[in-house]
PDB file of N, CA and C in Angstrom:
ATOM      1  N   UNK A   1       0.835  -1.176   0.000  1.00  0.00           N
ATOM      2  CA  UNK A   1       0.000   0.000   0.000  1.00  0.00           C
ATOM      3  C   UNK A   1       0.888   1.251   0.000  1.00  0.00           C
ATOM      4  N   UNK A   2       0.528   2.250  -0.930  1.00  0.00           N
ATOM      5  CA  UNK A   2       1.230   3.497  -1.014  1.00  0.00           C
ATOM      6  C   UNK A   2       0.778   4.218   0.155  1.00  0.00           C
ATOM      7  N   UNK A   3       1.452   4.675   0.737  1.00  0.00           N
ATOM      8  CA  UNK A   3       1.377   5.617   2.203  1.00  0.00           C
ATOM      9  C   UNK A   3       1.148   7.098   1.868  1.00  0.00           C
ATOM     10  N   UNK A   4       1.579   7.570   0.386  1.00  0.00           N
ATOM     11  CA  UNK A   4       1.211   8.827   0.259  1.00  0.00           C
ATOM     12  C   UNK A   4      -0.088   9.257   0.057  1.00  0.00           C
ATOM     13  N   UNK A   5       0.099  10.558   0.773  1.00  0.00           N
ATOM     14  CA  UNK A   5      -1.914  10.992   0.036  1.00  0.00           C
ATOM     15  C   UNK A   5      -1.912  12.410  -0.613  1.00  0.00           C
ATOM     16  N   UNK A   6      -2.089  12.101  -1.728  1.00  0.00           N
ATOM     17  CA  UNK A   6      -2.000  13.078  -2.738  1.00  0.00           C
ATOM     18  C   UNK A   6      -2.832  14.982  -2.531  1.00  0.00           C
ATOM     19  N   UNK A   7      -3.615  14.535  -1.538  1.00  0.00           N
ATOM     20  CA  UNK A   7      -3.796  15.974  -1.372  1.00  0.00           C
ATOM     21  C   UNK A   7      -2.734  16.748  -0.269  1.00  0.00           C
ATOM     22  N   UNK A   8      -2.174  15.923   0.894  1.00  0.00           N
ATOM     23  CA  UNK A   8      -1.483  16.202   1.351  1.00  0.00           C
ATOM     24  C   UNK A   8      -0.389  16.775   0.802  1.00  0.00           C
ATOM     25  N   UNK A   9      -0.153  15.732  -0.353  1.00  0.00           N
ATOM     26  CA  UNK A   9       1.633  16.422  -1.044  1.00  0.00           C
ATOM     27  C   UNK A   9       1.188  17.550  -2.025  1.00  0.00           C
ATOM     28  N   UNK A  10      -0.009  18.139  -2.604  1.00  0.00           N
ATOM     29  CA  UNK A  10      -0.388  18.963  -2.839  1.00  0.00           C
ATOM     30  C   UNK A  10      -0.351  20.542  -1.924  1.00  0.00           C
ATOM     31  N   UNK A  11      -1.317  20.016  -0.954  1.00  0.00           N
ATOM     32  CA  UNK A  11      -0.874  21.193  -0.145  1.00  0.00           C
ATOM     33  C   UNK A  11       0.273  21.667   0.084  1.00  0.00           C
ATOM     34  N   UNK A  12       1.470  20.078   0.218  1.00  0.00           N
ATOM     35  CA  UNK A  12       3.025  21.056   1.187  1.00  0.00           C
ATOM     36  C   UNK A  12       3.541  21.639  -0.426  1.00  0.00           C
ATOM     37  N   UNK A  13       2.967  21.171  -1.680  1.00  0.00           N
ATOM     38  CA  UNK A  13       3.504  22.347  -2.796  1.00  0.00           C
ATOM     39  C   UNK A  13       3.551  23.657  -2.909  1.00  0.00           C
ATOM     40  N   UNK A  14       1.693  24.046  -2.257  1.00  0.00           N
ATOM     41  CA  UNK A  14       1.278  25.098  -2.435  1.00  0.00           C
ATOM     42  C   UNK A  14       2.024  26.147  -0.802  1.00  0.00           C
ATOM     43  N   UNK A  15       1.667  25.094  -0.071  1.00  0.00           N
ATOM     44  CA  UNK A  15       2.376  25.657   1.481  1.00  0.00           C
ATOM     45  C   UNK A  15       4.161  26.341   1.258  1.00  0.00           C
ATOM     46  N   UNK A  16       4.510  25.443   0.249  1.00  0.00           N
ATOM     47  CA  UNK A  16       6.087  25.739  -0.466  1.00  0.00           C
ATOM     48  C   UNK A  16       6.462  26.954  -1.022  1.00  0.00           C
ATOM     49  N   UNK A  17       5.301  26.754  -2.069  1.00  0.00           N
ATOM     50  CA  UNK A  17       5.342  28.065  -3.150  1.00  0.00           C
ATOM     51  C   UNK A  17       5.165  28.983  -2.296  1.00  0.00           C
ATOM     52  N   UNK A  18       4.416  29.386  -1.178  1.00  0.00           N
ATOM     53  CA  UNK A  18       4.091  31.045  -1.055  1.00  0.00           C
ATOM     54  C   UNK A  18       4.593  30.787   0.119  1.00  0.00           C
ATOM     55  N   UNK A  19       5.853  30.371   0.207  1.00  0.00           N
ATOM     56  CA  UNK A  19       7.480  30.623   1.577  1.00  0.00           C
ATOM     57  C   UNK A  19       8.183  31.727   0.647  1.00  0.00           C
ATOM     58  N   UNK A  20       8.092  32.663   1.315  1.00  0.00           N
ATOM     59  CA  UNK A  20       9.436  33.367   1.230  1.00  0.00           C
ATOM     60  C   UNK A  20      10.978  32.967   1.348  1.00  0.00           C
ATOM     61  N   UNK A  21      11.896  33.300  -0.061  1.00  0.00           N
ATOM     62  CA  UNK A  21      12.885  32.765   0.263  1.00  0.00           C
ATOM     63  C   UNK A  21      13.132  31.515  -0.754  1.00  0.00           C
ATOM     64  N   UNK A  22      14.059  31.085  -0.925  1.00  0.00           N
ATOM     65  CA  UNK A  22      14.585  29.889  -2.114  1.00  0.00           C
ATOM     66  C   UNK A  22      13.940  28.702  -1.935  1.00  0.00           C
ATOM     67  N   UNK A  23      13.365  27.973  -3.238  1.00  0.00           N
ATOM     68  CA  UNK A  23      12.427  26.883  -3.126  1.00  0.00           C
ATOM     69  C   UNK A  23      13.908  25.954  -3.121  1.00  0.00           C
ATOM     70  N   UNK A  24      13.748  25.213  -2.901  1.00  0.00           N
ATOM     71  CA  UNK A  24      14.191  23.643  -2.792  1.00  0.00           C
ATOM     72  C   UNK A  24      14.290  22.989  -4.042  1.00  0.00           C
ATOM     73  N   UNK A  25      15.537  22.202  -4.660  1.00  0.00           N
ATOM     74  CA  UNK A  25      16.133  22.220  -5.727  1.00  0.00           C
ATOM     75  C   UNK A  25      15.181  20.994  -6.191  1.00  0.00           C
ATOM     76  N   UNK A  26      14.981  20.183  -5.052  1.00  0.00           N
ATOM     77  CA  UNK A  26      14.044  18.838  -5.205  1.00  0.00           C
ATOM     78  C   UNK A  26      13.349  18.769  -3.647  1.00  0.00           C
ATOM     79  N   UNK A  27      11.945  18.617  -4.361  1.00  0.00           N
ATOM     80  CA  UNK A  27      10.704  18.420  -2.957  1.00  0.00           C
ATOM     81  C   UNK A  27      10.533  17.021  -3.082  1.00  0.00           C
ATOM     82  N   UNK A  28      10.990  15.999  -2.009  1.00  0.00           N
ATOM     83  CA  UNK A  28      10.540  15.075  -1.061  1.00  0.00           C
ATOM     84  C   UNK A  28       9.475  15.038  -0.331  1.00  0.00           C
ATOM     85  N   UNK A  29       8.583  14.642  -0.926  1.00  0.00           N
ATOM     86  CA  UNK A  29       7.113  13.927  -0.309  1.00  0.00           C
ATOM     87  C   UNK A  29       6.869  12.351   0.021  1.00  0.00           C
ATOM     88  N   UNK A  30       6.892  12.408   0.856  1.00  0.00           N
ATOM     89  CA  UNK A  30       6.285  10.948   1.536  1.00  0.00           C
ATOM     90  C   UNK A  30       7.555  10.048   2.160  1.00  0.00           C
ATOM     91  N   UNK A  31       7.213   9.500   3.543  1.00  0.00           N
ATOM     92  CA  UNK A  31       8.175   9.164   4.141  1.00  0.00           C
ATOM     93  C   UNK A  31       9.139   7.799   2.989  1.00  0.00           C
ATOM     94  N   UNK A  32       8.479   7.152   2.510  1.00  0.00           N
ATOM     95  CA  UNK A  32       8.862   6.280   1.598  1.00  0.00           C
ATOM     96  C   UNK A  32      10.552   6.958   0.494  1.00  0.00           C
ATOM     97  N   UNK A  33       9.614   7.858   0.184  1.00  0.00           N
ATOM     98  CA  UNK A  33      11.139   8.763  -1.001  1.00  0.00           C
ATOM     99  C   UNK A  33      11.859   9.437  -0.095  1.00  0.00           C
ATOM    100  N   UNK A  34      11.782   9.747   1.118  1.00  0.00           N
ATOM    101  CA  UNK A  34      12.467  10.357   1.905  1.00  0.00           C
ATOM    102  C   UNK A  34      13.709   9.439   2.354  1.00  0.00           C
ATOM    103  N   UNK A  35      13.166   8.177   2.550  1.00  0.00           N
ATOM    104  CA  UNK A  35      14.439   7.243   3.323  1.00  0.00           C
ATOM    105  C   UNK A  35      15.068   6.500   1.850  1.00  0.00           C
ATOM    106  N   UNK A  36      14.509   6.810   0.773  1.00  0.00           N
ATOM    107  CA  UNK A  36      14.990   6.109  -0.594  1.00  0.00           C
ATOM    108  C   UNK A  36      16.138   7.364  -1.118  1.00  0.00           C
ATOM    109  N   UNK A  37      15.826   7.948  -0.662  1.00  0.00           N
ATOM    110  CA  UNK A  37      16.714   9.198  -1.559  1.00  0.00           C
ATOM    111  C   UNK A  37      17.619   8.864  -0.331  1.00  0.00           C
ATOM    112  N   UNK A  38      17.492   9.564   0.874  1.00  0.00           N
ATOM    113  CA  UNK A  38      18.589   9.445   2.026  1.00  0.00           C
ATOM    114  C   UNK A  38      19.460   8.222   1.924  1.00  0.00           C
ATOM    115  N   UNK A  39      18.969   7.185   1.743  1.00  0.00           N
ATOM    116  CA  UNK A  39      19.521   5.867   1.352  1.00  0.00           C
ATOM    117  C   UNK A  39      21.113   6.404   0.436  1.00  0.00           C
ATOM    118  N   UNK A  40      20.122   6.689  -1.250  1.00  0.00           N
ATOM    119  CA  UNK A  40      21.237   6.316  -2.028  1.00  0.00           C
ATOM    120  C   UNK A  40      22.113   7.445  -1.806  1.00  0.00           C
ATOM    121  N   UNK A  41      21.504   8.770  -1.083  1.00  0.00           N
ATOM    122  CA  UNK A  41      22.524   9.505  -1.067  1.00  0.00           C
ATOM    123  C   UNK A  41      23.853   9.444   0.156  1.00  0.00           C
ATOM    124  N   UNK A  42      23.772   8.032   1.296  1.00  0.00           N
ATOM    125  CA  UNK A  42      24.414   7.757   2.093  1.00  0.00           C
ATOM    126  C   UNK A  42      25.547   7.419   1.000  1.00  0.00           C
ATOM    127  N   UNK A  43      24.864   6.285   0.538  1.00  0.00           N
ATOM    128  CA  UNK A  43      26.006   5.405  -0.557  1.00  0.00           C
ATOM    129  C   UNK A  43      26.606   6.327  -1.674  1.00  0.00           C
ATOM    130  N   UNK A  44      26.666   7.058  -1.977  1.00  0.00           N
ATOM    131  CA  UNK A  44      27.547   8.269  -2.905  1.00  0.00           C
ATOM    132  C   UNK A  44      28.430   8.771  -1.862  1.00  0.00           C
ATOM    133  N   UNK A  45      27.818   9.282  -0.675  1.00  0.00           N
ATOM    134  CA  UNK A  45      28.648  10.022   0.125  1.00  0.00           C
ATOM    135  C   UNK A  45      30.102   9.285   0.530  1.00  0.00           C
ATOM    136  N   UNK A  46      29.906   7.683   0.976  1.00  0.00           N
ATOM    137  CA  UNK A  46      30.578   6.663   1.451  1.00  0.00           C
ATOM    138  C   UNK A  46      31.829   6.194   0.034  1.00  0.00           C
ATOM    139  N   UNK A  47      30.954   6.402  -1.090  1.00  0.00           N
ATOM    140  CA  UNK A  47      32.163   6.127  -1.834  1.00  0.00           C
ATOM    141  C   UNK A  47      32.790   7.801  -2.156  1.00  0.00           C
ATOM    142  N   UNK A  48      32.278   8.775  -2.390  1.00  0.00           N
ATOM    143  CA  UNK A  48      33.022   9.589  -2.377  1.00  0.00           C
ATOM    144  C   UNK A  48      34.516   9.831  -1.395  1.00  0.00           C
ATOM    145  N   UNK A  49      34.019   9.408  -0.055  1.00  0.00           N
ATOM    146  CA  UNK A  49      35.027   9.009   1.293  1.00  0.00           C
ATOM    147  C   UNK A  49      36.163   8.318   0.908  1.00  0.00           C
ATOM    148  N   UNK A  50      35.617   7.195   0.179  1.00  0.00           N
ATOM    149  CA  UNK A  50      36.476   5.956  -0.098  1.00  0.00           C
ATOM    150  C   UNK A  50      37.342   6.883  -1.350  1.00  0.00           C
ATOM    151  N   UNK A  51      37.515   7.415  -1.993  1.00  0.00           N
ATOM    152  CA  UNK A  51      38.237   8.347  -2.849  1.00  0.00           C
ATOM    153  C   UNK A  51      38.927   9.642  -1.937  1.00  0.00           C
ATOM    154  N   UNK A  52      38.762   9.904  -1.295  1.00  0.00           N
ATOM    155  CA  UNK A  52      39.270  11.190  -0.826  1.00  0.00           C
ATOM    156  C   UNK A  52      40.975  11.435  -0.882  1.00  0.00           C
ATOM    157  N   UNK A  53      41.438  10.246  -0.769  1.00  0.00           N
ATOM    158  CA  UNK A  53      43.253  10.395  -0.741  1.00  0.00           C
ATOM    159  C   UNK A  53      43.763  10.272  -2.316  1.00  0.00           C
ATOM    160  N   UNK A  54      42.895   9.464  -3.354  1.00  0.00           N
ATOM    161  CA  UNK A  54      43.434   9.708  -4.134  1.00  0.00           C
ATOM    162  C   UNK A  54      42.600  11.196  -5.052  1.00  0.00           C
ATOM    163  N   UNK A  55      42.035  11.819  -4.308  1.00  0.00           N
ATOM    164  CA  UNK A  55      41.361  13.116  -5.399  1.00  0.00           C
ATOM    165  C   UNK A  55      42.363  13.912  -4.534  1.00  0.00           C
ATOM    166  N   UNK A  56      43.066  13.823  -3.415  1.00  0.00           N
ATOM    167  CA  UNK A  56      44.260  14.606  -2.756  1.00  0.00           C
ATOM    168  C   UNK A  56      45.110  14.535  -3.036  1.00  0.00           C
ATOM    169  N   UNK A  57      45.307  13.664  -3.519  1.00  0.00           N
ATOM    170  CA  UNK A  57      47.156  12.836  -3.715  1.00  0.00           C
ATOM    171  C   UNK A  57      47.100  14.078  -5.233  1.00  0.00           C
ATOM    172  N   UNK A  58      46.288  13.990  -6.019  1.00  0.00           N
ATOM    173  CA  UNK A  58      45.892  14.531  -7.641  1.00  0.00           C
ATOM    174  C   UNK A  58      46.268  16.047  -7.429  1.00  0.00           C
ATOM    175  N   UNK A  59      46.594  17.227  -6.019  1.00  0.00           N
ATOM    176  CA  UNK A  59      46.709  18.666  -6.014  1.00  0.00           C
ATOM    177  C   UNK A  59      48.577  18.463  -6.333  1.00  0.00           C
ATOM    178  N   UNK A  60      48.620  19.759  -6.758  1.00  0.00           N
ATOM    179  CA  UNK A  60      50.000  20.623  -6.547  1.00  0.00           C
ATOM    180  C   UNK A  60      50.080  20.240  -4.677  1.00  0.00           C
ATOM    181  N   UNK A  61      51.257  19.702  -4.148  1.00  0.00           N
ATOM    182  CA  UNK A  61      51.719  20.141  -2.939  1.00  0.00           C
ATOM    183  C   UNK A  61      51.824  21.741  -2.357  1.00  0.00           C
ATOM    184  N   UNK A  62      51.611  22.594  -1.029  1.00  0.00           N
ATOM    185  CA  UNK A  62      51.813  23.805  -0.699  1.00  0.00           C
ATOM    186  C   UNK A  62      53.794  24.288  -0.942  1.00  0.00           C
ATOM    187  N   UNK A  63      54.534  23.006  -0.712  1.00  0.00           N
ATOM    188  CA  UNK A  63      55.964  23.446  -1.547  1.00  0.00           C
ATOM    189  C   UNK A  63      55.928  23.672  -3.144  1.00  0.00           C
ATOM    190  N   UNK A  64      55.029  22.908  -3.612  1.00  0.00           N
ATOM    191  CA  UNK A  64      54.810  23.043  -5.711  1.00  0.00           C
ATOM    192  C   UNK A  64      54.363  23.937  -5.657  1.00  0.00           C
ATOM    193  N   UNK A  65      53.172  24.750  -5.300  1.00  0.00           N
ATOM    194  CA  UNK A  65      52.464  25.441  -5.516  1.00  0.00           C
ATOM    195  C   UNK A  65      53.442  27.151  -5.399  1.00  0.00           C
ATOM    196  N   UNK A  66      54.312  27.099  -4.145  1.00  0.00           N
ATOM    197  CA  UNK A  66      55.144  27.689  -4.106  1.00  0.00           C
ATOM    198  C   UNK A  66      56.351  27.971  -4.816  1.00  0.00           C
ATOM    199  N   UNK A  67      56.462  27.382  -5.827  1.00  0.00           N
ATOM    200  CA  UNK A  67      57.250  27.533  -6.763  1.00  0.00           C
ATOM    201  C   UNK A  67      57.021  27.888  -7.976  1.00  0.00           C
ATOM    202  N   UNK A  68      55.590  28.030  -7.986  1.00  0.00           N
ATOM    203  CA  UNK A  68      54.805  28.285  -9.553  1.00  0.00           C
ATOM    204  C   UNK A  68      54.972  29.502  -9.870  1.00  0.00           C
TER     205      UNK A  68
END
């Protein structure tokens, strides 16, 4: 059974639109897409991690850089 209810995610559109201030690049409705998105965006974050020494290792050193 889908847990969302469509007038609800209607309203938080309209409740959205007339906020003052920057809308939201992507609106998350319903607890379901909420823990699906959070999900895959754990797993990007975790491999991004898993890269971090070699996207470091890839700079000019602060002695190279000093010589430029």
């Amino acid at each position: 059974m889908i847990k969302g209810d469509p007038e609800r995610m209607t309203d938080a559109m309209i409740r959205l639109a007339d906020q003052d201030g920057p809308l939201p690049k992507r609106l998350v409705l319903g607890a379901e897409a909420y823990a699906g998105i959070r999900k895959a965006l754990g797993g990007r974050i975790e491999e991004l991690d898993r890269q971090k020494d070699v996207a470091v290792a890839a700079d000019f050193t602060d002695e190279e850089l000093a010589q430029l």
